[in-house]
PDB file of N, CA and C in Angstrom:
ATOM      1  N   UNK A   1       5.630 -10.563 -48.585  1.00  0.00           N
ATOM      2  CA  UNK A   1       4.978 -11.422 -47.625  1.00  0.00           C
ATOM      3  C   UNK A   1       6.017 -12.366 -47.024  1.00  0.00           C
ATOM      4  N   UNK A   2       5.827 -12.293 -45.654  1.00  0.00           N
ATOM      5  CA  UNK A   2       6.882 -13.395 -44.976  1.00  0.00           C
ATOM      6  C   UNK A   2       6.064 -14.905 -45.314  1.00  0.00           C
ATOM      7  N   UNK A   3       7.218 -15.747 -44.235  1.00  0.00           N
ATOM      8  CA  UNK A   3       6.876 -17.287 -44.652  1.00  0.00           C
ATOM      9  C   UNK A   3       5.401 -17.465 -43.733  1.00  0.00           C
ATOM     10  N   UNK A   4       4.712 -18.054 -44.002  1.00  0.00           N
ATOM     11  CA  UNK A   4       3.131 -18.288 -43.431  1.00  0.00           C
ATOM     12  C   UNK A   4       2.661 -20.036 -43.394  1.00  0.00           C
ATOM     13  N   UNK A   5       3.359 -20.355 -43.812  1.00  0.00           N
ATOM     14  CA  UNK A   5       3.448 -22.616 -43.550  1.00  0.00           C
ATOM     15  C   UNK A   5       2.678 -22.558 -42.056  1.00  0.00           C
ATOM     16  N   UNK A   6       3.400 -21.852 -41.142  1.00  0.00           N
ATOM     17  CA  UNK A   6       2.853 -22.457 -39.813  1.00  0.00           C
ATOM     18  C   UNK A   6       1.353 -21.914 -39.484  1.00  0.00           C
ATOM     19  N   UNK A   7       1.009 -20.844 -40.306  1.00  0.00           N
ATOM     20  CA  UNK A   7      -0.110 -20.057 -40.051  1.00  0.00           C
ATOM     21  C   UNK A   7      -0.991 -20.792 -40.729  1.00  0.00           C
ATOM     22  N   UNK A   8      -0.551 -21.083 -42.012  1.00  0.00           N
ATOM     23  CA  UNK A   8      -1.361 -22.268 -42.968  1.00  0.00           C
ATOM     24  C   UNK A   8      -1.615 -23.898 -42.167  1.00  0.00           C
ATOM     25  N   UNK A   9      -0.740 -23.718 -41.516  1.00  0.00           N
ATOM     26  CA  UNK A   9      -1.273 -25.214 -40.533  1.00  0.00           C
ATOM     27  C   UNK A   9      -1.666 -25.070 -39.448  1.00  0.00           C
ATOM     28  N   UNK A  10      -1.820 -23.952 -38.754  1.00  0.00           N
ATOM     29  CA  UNK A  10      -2.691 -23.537 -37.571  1.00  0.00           C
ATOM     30  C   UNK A  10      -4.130 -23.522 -37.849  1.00  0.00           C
ATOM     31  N   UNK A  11      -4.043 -22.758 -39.002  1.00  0.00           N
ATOM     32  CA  UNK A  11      -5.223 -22.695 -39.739  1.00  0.00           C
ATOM     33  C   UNK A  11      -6.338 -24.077 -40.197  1.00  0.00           C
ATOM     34  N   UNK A  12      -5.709 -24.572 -40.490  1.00  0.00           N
ATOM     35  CA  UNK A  12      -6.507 -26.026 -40.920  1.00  0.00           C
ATOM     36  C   UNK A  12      -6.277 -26.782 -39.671  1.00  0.00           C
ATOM     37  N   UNK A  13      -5.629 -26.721 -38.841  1.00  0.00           N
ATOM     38  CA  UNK A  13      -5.894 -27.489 -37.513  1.00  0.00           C
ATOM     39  C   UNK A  13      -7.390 -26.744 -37.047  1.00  0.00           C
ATOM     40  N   UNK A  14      -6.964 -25.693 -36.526  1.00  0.00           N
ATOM     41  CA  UNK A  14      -8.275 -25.271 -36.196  1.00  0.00           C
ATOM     42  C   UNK A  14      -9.527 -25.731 -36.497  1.00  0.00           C
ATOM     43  N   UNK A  15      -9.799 -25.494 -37.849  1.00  0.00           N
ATOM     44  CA  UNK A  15     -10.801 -25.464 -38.444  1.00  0.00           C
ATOM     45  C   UNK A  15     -11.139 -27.191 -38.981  1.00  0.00           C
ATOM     46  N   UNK A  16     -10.156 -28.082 -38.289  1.00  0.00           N
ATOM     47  CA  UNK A  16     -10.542 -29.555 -37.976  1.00  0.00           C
ATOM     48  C   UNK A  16     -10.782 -29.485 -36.727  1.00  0.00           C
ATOM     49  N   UNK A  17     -10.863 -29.271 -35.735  1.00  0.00           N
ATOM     50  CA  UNK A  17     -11.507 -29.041 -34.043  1.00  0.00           C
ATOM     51  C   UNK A  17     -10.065 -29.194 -33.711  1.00  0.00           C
ATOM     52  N   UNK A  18      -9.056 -29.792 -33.975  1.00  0.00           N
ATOM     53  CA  UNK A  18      -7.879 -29.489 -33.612  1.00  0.00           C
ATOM     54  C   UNK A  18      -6.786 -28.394 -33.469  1.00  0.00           C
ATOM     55  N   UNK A  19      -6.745 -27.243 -32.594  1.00  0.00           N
ATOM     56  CA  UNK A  19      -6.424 -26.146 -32.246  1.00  0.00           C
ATOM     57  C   UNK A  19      -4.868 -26.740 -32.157  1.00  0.00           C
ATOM     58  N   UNK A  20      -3.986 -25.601 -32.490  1.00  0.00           N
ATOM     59  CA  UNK A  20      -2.584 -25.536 -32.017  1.00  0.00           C
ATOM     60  C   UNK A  20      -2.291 -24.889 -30.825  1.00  0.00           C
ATOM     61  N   UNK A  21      -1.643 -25.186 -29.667  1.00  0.00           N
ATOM     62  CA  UNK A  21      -1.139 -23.727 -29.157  1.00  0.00           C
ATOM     63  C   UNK A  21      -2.137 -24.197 -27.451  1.00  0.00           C
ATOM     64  N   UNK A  22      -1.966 -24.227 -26.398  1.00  0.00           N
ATOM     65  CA  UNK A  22      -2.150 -23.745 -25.052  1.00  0.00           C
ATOM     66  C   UNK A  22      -3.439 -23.233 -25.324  1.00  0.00           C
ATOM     67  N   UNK A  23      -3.929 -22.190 -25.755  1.00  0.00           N
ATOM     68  CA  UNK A  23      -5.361 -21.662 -25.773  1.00  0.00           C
ATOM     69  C   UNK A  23      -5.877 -21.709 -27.093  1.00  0.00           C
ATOM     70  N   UNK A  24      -5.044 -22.377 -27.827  1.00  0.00           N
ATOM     71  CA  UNK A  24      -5.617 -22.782 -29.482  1.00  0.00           C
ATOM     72  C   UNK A  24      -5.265 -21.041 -30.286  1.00  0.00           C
ATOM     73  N   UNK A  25      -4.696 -20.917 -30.188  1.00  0.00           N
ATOM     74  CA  UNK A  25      -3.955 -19.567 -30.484  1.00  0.00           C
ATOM     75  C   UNK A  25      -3.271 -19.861 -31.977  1.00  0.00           C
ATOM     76  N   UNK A  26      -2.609 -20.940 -31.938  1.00  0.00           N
ATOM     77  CA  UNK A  26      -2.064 -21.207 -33.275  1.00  0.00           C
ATOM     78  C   UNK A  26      -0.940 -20.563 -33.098  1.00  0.00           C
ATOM     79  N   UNK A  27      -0.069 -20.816 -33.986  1.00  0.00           N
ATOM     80  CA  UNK A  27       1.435 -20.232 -34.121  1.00  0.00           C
ATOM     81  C   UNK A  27       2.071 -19.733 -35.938  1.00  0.00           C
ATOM     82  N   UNK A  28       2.705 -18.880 -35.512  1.00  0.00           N
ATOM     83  CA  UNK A  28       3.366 -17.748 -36.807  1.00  0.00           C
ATOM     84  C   UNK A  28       4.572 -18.730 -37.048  1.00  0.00           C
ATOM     85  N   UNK A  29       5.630 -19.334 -36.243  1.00  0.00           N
ATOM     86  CA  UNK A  29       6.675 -19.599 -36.399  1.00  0.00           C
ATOM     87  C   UNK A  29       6.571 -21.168 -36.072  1.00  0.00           C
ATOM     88  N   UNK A  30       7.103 -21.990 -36.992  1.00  0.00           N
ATOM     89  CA  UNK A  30       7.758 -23.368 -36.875  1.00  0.00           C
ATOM     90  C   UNK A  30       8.430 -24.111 -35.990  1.00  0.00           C
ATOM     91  N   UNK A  31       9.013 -23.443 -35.424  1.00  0.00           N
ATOM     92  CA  UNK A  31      10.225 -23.814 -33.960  1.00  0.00           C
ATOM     93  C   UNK A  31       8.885 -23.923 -32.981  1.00  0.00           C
ATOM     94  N   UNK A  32       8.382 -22.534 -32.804  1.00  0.00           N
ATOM     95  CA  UNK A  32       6.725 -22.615 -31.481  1.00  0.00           C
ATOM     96  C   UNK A  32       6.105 -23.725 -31.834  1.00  0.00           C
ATOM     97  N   UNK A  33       5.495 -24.016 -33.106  1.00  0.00           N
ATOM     98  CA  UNK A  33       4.928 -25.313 -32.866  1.00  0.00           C
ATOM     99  C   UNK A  33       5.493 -26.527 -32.401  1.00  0.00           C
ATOM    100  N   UNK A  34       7.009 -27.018 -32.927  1.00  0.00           N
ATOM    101  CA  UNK A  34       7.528 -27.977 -32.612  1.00  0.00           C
ATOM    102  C   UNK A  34       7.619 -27.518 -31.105  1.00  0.00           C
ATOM    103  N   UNK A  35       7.985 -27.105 -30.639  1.00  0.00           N
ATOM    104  CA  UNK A  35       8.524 -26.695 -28.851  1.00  0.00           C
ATOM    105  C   UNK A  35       6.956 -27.135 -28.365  1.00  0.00           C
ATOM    106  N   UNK A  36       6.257 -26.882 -28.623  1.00  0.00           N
ATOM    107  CA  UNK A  36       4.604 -26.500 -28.190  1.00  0.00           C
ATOM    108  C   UNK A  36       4.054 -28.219 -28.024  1.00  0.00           C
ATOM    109  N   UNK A  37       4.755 -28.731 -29.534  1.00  0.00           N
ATOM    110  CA  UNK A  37       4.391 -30.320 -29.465  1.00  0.00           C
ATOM    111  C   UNK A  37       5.353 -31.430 -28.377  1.00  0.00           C
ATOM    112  N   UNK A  38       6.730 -30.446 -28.300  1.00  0.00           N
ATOM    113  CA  UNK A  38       7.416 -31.178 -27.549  1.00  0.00           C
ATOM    114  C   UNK A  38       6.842 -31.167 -25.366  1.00  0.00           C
ATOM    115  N   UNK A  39       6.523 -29.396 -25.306  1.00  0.00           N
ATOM    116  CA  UNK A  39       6.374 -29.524 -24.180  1.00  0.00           C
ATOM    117  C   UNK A  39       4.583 -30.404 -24.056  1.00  0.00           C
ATOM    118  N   UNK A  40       4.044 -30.846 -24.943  1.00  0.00           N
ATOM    119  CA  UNK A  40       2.172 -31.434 -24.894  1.00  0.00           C
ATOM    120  C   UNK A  40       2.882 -33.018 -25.140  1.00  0.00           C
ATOM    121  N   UNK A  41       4.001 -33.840 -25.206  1.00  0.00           N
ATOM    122  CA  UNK A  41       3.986 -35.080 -25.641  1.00  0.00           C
ATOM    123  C   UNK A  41       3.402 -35.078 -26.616  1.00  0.00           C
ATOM    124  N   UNK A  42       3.382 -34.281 -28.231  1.00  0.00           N
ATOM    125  CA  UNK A  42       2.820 -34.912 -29.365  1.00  0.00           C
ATOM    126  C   UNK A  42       3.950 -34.509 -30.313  1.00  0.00           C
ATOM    127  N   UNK A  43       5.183 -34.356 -30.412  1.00  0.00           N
ATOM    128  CA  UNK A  43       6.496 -34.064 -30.825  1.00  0.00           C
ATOM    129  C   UNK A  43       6.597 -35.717 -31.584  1.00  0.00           C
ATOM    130  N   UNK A  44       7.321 -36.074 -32.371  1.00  0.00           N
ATOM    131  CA  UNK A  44       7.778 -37.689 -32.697  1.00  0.00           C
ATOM    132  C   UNK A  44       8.986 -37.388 -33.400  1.00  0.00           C
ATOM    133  N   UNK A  45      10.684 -37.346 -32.529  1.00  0.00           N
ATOM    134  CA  UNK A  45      11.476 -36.772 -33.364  1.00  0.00           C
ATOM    135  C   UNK A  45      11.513 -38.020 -34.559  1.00  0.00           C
ATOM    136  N   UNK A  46      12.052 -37.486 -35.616  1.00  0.00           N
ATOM    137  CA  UNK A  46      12.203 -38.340 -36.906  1.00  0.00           C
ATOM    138  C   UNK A  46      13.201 -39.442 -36.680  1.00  0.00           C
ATOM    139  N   UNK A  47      13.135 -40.640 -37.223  1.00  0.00           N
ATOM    140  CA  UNK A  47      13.945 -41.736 -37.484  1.00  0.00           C
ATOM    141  C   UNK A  47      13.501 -42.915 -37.776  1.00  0.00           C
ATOM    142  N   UNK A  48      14.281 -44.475 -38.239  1.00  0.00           N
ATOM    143  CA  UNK A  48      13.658 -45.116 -38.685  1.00  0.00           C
ATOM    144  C   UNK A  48      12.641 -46.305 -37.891  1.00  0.00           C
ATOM    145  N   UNK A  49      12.340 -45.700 -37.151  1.00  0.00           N
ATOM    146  CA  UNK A  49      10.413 -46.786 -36.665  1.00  0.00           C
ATOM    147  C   UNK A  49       9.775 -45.388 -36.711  1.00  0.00           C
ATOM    148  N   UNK A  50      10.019 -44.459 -36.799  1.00  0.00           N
ATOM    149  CA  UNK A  50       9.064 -43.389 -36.934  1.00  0.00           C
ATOM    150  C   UNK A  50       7.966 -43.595 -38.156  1.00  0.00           C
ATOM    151  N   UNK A  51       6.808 -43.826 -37.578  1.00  0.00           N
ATOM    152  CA  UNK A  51       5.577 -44.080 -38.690  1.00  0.00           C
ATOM    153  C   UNK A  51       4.747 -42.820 -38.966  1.00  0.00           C
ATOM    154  N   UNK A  52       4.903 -42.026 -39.626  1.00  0.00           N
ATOM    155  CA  UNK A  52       3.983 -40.868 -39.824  1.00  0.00           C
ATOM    156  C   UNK A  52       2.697 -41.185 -39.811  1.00  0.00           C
ATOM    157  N   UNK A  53       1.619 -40.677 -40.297  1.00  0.00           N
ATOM    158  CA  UNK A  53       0.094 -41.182 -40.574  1.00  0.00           C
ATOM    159  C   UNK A  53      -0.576 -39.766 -40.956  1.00  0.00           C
ATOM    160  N   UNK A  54      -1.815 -39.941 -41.666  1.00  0.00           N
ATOM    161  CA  UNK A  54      -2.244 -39.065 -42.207  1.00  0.00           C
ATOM    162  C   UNK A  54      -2.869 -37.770 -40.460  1.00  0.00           C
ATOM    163  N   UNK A  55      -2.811 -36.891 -41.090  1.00  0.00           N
ATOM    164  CA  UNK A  55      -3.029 -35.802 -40.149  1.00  0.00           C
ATOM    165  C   UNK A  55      -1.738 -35.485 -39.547  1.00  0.00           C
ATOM    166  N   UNK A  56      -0.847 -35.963 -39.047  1.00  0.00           N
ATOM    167  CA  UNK A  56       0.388 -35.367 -38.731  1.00  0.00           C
ATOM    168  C   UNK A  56       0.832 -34.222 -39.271  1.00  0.00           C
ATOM    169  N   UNK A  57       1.412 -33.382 -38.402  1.00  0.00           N
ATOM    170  CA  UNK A  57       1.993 -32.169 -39.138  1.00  0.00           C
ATOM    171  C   UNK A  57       3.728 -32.844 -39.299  1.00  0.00           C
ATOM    172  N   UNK A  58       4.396 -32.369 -40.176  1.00  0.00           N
ATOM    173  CA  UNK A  58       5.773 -32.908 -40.601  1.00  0.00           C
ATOM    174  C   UNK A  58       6.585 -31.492 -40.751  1.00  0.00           C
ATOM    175  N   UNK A  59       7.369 -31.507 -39.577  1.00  0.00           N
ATOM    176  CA  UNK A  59       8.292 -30.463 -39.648  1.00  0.00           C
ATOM    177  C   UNK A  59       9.878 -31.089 -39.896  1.00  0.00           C
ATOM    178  N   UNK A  60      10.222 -29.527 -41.150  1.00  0.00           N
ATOM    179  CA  UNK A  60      11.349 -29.693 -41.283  1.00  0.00           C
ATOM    180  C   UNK A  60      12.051 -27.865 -40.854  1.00  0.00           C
ATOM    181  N   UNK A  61      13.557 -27.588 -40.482  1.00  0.00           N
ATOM    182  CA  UNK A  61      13.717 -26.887 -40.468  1.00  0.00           C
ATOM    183  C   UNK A  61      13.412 -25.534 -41.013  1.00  0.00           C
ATOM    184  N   UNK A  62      12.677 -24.574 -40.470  1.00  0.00           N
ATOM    185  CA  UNK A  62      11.964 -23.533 -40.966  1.00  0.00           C
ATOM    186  C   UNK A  62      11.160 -23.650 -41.819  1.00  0.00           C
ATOM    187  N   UNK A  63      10.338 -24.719 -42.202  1.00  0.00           N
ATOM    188  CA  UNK A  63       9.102 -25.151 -42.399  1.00  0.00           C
ATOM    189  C   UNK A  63       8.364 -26.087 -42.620  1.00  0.00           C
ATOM    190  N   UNK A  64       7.065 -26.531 -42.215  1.00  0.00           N
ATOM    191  CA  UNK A  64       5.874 -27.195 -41.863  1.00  0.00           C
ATOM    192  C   UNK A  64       4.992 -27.889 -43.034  1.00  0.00           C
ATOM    193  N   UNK A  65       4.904 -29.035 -42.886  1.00  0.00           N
ATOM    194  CA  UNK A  65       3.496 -29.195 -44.024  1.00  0.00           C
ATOM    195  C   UNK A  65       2.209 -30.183 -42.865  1.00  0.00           C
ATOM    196  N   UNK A  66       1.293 -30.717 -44.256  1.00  0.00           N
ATOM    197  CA  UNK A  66       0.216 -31.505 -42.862  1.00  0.00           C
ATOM    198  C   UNK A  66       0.316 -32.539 -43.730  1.00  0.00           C
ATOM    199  N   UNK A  67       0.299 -33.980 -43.148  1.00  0.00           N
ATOM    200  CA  UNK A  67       0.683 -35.307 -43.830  1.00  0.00           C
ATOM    201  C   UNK A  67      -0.591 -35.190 -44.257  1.00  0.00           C
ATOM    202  N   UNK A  68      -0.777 -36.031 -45.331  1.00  0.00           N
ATOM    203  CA  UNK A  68      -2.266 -35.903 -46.375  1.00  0.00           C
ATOM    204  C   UNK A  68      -2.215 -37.828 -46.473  1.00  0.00           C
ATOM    205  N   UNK A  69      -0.916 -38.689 -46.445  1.00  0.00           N
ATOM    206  CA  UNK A  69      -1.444 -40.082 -46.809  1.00  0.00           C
ATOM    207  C   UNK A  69       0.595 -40.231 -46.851  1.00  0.00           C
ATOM    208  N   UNK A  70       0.480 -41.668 -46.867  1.00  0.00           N
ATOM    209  CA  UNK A  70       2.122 -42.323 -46.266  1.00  0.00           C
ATOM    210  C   UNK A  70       1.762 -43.448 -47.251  1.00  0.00           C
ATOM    211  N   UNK A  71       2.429 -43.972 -48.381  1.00  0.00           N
ATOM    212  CA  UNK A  71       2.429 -45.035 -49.144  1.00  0.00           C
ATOM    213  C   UNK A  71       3.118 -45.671 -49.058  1.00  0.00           C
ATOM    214  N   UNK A  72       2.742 -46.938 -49.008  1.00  0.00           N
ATOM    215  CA  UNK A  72       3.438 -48.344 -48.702  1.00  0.00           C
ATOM    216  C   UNK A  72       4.946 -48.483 -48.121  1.00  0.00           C
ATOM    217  N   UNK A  73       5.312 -48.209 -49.528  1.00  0.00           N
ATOM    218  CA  UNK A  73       6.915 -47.644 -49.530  1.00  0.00           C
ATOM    219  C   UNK A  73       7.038 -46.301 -49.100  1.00  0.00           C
ATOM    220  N   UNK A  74       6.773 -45.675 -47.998  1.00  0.00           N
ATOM    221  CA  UNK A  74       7.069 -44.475 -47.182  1.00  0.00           C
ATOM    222  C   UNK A  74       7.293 -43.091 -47.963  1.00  0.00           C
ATOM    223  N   UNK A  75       6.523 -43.350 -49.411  1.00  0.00           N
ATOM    224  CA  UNK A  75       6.451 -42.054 -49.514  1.00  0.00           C
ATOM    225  C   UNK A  75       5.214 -41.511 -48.735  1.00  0.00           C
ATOM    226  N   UNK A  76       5.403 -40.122 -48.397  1.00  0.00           N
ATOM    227  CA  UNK A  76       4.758 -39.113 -47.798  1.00  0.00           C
ATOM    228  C   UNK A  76       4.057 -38.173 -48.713  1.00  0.00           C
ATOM    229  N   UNK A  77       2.940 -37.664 -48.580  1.00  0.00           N
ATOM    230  CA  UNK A  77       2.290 -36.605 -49.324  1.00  0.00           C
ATOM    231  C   UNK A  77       1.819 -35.696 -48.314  1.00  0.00           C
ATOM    232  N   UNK A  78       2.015 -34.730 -48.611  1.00  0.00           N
ATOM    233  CA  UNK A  78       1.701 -33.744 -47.576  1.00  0.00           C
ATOM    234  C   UNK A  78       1.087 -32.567 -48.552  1.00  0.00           C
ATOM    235  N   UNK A  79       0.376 -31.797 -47.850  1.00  0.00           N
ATOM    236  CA  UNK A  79      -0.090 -30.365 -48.228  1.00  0.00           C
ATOM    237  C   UNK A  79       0.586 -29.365 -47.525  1.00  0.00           C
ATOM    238  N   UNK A  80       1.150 -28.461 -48.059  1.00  0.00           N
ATOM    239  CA  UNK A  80       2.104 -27.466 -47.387  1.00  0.00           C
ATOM    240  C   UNK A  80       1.410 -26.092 -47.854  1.00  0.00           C
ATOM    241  N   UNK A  81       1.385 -24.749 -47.066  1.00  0.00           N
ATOM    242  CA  UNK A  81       1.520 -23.494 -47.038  1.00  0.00           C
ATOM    243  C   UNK A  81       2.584 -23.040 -47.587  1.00  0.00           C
ATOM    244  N   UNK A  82       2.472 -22.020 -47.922  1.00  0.00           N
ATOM    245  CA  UNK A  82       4.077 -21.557 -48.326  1.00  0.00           C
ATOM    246  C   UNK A  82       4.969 -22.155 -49.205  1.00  0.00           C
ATOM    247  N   UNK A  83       4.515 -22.930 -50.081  1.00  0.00           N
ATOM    248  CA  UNK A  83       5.480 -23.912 -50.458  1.00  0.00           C
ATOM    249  C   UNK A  83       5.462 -23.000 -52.408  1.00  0.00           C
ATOM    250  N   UNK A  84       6.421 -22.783 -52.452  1.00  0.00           N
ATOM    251  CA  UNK A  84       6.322 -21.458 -53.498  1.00  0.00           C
ATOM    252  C   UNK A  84       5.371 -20.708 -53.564  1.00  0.00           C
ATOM    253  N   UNK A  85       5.365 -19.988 -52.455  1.00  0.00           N
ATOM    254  CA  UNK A  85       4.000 -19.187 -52.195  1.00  0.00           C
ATOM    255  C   UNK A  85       2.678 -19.504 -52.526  1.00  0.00           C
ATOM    256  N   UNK A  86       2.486 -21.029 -52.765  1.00  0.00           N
ATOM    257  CA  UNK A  86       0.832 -20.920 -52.712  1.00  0.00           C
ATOM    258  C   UNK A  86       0.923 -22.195 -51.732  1.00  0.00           C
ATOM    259  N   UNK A  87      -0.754 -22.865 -51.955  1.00  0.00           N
ATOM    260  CA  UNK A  87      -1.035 -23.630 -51.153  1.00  0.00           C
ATOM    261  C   UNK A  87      -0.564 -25.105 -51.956  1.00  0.00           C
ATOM    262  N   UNK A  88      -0.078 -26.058 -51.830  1.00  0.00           N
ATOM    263  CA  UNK A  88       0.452 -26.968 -52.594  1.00  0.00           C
ATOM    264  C   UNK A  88       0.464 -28.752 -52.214  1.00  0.00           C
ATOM    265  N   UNK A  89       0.659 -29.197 -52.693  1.00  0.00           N
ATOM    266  CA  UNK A  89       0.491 -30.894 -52.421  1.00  0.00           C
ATOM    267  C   UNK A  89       1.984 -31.268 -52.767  1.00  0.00           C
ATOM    268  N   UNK A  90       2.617 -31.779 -52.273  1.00  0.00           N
ATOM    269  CA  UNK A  90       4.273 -32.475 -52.321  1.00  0.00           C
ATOM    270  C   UNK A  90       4.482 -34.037 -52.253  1.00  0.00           C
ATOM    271  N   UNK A  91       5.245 -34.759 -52.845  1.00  0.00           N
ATOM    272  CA  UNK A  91       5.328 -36.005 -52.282  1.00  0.00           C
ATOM    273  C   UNK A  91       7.051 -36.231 -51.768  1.00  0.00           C
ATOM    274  N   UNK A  92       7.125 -36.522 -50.502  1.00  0.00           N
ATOM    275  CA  UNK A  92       8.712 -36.565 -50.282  1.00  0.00           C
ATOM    276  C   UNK A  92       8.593 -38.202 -49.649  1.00  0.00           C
ATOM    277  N   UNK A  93      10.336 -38.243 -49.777  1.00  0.00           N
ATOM    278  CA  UNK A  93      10.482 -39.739 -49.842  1.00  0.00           C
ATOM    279  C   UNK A  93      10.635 -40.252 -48.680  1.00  0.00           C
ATOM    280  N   UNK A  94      10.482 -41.345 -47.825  1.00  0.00           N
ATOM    281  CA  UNK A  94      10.640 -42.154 -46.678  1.00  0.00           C
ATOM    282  C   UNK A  94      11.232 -41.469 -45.701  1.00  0.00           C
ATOM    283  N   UNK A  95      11.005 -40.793 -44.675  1.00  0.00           N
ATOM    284  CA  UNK A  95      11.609 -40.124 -44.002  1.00  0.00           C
ATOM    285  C   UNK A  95      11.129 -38.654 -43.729  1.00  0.00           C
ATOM    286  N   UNK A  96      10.330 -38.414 -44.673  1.00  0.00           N
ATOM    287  CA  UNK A  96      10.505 -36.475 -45.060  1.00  0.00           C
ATOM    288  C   UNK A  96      11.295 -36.228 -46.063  1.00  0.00           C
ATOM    289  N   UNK A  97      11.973 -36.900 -46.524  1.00  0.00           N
ATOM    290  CA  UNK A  97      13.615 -36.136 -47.087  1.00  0.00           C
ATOM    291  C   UNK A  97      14.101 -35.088 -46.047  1.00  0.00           C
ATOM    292  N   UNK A  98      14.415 -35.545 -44.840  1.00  0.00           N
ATOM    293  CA  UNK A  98      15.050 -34.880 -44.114  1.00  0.00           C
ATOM    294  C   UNK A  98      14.517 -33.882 -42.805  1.00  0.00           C
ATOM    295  N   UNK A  99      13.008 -34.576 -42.650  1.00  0.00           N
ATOM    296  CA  UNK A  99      12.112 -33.999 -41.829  1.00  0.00           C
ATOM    297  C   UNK A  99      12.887 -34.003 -40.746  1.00  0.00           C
ATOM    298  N   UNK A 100      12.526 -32.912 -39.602  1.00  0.00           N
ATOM    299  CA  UNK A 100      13.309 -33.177 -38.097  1.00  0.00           C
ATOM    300  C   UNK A 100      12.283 -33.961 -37.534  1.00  0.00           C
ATOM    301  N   UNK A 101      11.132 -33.751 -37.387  1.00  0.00           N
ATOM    302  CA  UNK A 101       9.933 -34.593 -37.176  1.00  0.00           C
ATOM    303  C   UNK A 101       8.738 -34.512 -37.516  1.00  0.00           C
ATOM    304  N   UNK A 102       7.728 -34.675 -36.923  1.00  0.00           N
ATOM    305  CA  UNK A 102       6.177 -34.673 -36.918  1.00  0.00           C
ATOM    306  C   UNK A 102       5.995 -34.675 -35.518  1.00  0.00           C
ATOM    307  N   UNK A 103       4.044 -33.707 -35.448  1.00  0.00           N
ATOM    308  CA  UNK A 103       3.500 -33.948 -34.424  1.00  0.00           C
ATOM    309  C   UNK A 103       2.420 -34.321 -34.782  1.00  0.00           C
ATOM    310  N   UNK A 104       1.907 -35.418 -33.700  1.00  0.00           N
ATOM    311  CA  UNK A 104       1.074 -36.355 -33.634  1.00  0.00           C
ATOM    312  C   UNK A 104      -0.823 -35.327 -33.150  1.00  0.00           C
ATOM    313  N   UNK A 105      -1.034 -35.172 -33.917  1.00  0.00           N
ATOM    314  CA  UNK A 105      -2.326 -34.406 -33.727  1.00  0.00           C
ATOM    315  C   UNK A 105      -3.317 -35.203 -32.865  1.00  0.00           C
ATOM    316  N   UNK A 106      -3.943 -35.219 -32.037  1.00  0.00           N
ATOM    317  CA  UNK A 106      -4.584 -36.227 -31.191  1.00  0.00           C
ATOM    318  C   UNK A 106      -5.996 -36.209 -31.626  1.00  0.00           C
TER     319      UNK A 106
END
């Protein structure tokens, strides 16, 4: 099985009324979504005033999670696809640990 993160977050967008994608099509690949958020204004490249918030998707190079909650001190929890092949809950530190960004789900 290939990597599926972005399919796993197309997926739960959807099925929050929030569609990914021009015709809500959703996307296979990580780069399409970020490009997709960049050409819609909901792209937020990463850095420090960058405020995540729950529902954000948080991309890092070749793969995706969906922000789940941002604690005080900027840890992040996210739910990720793909994340040793199952469905999983993560906590990374202030920043992403190295996120390129998030998109701002409207």
């Amino acid at each position: 099985m290939g990597p599926w993160c972005a399919y796993f977050a197309s997926w739960v967008a959807k099925e929050n009324g929030k569609p990914l994608g021009d015709r809500g099509q959703g996307f296979a690949r990580v780069d399409d979504v970020y490009a997709w958020a960049q050409r819609t204004g909901r792209a937020l490249p990463n850095g420090p005033a960058v405020q995540p918030r729950a529902g954000d998707l948080i991309i890092w190079d070749e793969h995706m999670g969906i922000v789940e909650s941002v604690a005080a001190d900027g840890t992040i929890t996210t739910i990720e696809g793909n994340s040793s092949d199952s469905v999983a809950r993560r906590q990374h530190g202030k920043g992403g640990d190295g996120a390129i960004g998030y998109v701002r789900m409207r």
